[in-house]
Protein backbone atom coordinates (compact mmCIF):
# COMPACT_ATOMS: atom_id res chain seq x y z
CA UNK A 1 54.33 -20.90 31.78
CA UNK A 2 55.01 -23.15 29.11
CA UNK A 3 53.18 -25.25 26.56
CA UNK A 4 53.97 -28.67 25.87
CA UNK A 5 53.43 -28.85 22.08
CA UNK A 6 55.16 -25.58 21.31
CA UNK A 7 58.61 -26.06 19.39
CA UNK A 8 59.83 -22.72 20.96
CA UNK A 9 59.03 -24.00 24.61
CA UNK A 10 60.66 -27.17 24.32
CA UNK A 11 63.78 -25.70 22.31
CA UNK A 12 66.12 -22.61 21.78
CA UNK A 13 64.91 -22.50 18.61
CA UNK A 14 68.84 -21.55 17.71
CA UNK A 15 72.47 -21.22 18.69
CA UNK A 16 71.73 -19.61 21.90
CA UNK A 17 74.24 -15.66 21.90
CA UNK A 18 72.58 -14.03 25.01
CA UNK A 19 70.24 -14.80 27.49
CA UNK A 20 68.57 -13.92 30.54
CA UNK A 21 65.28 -14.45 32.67
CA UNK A 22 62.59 -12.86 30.11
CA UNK A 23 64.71 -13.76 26.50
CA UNK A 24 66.71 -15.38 25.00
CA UNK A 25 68.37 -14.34 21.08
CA UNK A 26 69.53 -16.98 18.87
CA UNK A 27 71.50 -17.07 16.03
CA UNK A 28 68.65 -19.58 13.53
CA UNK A 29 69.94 -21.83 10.90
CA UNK A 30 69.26 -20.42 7.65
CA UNK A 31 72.00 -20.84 5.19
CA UNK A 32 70.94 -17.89 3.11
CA UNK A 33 70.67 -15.63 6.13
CA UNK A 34 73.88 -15.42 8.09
CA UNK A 35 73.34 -13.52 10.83
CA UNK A 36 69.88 -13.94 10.89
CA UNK A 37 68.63 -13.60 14.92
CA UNK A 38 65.35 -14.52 17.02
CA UNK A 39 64.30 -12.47 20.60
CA UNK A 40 62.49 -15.32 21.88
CA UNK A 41 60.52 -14.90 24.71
CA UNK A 42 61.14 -17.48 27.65
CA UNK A 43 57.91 -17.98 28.75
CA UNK A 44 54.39 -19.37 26.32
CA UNK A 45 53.27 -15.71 25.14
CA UNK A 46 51.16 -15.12 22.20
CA UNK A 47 51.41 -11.32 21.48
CA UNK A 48 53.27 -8.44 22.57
CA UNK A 49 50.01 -6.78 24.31
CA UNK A 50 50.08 -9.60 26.51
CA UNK A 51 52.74 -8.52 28.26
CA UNK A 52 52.77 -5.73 30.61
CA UNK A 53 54.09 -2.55 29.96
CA UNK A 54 57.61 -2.60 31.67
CA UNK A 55 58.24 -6.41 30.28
CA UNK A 56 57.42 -5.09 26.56
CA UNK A 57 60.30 -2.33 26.61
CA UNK A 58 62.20 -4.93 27.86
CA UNK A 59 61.44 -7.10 25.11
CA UNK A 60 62.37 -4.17 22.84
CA UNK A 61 65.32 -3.19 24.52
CA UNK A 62 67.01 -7.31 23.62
CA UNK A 63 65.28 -6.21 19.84
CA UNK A 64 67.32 -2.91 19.39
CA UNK A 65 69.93 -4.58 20.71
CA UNK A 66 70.49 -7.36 18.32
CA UNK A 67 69.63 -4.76 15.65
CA UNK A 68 72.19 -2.41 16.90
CA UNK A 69 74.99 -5.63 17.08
CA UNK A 70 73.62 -6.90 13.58
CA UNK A 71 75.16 -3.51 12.18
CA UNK A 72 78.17 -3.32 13.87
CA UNK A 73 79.43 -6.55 13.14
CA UNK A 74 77.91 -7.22 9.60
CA UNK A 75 77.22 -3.83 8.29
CA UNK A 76 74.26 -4.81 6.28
CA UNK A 77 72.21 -2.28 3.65
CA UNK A 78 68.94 -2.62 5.95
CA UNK A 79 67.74 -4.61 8.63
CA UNK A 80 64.24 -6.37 8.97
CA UNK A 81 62.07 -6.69 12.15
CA UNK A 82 58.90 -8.80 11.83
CA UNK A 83 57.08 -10.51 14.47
CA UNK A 84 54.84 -13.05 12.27
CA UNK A 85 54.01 -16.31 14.65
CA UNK A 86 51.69 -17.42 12.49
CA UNK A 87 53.42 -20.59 11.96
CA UNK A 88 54.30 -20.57 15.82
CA UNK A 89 52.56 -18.67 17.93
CA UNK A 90 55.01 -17.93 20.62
CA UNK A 91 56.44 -14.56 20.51
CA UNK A 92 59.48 -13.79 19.08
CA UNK A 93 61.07 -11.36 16.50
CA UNK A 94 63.39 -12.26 13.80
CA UNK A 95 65.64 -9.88 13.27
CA UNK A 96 67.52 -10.04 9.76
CA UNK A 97 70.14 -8.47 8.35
CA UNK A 98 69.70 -7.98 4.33
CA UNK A 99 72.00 -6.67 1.61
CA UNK A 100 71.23 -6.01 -1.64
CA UNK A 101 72.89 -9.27 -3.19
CA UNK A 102 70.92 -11.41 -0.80
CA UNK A 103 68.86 -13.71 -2.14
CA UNK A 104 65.52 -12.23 -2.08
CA UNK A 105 66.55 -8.79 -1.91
CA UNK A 106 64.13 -6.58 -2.09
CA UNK A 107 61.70 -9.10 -1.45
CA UNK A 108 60.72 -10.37 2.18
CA UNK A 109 63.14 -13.22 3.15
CA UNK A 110 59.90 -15.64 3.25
CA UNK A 111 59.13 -14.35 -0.51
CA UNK A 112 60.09 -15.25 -3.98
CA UNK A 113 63.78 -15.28 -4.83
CA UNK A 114 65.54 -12.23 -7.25
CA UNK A 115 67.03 -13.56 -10.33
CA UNK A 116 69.88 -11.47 -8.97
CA UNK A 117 70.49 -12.71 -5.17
CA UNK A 118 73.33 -14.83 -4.36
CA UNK A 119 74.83 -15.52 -0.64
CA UNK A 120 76.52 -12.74 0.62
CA UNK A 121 80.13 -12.92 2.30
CA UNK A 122 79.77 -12.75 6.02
CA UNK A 123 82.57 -14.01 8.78
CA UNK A 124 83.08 -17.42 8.97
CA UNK A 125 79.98 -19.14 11.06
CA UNK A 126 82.04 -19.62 14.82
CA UNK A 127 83.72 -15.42 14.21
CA UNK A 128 79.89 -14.50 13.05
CA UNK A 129 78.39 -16.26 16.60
CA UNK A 130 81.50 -15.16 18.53
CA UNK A 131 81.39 -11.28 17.49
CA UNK A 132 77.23 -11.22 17.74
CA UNK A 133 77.46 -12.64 21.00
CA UNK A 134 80.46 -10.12 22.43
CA UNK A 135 78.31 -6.87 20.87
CA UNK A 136 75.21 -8.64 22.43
CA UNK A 137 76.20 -9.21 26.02
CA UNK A 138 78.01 -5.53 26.10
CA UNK A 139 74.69 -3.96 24.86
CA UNK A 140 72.98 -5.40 27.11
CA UNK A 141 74.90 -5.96 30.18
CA UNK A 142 73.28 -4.13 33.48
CA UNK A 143 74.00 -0.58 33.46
CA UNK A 144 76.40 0.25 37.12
CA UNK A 145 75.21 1.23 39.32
CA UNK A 146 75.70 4.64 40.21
CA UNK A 147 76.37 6.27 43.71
CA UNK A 148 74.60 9.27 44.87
CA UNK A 149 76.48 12.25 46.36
CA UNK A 150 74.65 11.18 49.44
CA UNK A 151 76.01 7.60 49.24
CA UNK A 152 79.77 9.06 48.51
CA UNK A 153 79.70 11.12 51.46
CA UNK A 154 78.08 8.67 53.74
CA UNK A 155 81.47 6.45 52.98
């Protein structure tokens, strides 16, 4: 179910690296965050205990995942998980990688600036979405199946 006056119901909400029937992550536009990632839920959900159990380790699962591809391609000092929608209240998780030159570092990304932060040097944009979306869809691609001795010897 969607809701027609939601922004991430009617939109990606971001350059779209993975996707499948329950999520979508997307790389959001913020200049000062390369790298920065959103596990959007496809379907109008407020909070995480809305969802049954099974679809919230799923929900997880994309989370680590873009965590997981976050450090392998960008190596940052930490990473930050926050699921606010308080501005829109549609879940999602951003998922941001931070260094200690970043702008705010060691504030929150939505906080005041550090007289220190400055950008720091990440792949160019089309690598950056290129790499994130490789580590992305390997992490999460559907384990194989595996036959049974039964199955083997039934052949």
């Amino acid at each position: 179910m969607n809701k027609p006056d939601c922004p991430l119901c009617l939109a990606d909400g971001g350059a779209v690296l993975w996707r499948d029937a329950a999520c979508r992550v997307v790389l959001a536009d913020e200049p000062d965050y390369p790298g920065f990632l959103r596990v959007i839920l496809n379907t109008h959900v407020k909070e995480m205990t809305d969802l049954p159990p099974i679809e919230q380790a799923a929900v997880m699962r994309v989370v680590f995942a873009a965590e997981a591809a976050l450090r392998e391609v960008m190596q940052p000092d930490k990473i930050n998980l926050a699921s606010l929608g308080n501005v829109v209240p549609h879940l999602h998780w951003h998922v941001i990688p931070r260094f200690a030159d970043d702008p705010h570092f060691p504030n929150p990304v939505w906080g005041q600036k550090s007289a220190h932060g400055k950008r720091h040097a990440v792949p160019q944009a089309e690598a950056l979405r290129a790499q994130l979306a490789q580590s992305l869809t390997r992490r999460l691609a559907p384990a194989p199946e595996t036959e049974s001795p039964s199955q083997k010897a039934a052949q």
